[in-house]
Protein backbone atom coordinates (compact mmCIF):
# COMPACT_ATOMS: atom_id res chain seq x y z
CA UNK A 1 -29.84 -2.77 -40.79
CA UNK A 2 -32.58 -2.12 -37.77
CA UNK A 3 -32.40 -3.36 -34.60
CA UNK A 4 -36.15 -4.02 -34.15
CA UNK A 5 -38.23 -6.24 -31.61
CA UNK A 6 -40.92 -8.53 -33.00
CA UNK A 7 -44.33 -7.65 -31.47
CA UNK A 8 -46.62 -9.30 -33.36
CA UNK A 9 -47.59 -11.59 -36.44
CA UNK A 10 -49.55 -10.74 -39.74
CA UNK A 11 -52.10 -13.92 -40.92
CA UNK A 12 -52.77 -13.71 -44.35
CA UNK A 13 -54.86 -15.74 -45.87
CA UNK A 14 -55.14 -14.11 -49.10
CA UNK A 15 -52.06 -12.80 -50.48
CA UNK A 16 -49.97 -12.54 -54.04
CA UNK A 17 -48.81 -16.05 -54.95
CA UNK A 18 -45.23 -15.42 -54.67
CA UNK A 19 -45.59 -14.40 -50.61
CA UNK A 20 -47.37 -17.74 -49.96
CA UNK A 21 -45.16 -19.72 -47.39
CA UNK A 22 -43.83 -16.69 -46.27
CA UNK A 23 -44.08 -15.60 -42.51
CA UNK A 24 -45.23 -12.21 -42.07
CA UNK A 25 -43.81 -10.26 -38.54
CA UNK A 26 -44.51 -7.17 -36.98
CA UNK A 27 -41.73 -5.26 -35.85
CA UNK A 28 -40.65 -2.51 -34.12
CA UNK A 29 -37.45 -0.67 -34.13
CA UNK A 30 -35.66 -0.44 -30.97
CA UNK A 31 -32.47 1.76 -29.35
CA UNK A 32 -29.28 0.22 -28.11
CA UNK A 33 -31.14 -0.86 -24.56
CA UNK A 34 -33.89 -2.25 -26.41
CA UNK A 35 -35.94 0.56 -25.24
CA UNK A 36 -38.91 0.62 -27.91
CA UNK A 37 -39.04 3.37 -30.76
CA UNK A 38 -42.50 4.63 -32.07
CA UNK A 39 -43.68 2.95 -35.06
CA UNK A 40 -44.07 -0.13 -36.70
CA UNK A 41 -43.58 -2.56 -39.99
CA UNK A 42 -44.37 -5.38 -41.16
CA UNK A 43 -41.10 -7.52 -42.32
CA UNK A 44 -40.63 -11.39 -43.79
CA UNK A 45 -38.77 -13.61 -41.35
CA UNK A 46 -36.18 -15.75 -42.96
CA UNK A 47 -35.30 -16.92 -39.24
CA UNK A 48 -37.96 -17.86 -38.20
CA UNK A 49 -37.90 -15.13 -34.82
CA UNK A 50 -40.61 -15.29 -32.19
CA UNK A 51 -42.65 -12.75 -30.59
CA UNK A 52 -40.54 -10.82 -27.77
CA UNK A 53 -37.09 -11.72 -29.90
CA UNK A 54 -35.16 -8.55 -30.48
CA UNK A 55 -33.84 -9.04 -34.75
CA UNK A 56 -32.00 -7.63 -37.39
CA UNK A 57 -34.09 -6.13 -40.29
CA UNK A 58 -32.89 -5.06 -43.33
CA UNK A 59 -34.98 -2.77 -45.88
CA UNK A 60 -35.19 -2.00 -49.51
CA UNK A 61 -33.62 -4.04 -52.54
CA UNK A 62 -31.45 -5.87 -49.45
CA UNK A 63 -34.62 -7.37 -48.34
CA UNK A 64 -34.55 -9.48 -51.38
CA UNK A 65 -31.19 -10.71 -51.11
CA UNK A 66 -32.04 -13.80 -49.60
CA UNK A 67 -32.64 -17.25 -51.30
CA UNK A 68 -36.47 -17.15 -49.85
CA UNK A 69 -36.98 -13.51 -50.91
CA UNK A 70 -35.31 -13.29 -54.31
CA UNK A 71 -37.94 -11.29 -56.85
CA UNK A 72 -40.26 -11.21 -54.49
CA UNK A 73 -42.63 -7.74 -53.37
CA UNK A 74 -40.57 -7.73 -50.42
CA UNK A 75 -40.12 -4.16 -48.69
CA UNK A 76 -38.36 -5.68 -45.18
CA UNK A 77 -36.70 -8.80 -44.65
CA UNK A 78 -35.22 -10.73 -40.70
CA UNK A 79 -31.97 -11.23 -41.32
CA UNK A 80 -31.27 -12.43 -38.02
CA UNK A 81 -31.97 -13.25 -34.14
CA UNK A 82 -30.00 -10.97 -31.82
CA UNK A 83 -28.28 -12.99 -29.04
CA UNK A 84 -26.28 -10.36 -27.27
CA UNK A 85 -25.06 -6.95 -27.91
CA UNK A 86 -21.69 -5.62 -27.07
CA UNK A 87 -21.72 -2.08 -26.68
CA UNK A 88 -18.67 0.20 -26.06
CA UNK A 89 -19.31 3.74 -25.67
C-alpha cells in the first residue's frame, strides 16, 4: 500500500461504461511526515476521501479487490482515510 495525499479530482464525462459512478482522485504519494513525494496518479476512491485527506492506495490486481472495483480497468484503488499514524523509530 501507498501512503498518498489527495490533491485533486479527475471529471470525466466520457469514460468506459464500467468506470461510470466511479470517483476519480488525484493522488500523491507522501513520506512518513506527510512531506509530499514527486509525482502523481490518478486512483478510484472507494471511501469517498476529500481533497487535503492523506489515504491508503493500493495498486495492481489489489486495486480490484473491492466489491465496487471487481473486473473493472482499475490500475489504483483508496482503500482507506488515514486518521493518525503511530510511528516508532
Amino acid at each position: 500500500m501507498i501512503l498518498a495525499k489527495v490533491i485533486g479530482t479527475v471529471w470525466a464525462t466520457k469514460k468506459d461504461e464500467k468506470l461510470t459512478g466511479m470517483k476519480l482522485q488525484i493522488v500523491r504519494p507522501v513520506e512518513l511526515d506527510y512531506a509530499e513525494k514527486e509525482g502523481f496518479f490518478v486512483a478510484v476512491d472507494v471511501v469517498g476521501a476529500g481533497v487535503g485527506e492523506i489515504v491508503l492506495v493500493c495498486q495492481g490486481s489489489s486495486a480490484r479487490q473491492t466489491e465496487p472495483t471487481e473486473n473493472r480497468a482499475v490500475d489504483a484503488t483508496i482503500m482507506a482515510i488515514v486518521d493518525k499514524l503511530d510511528v516508532v523509530e
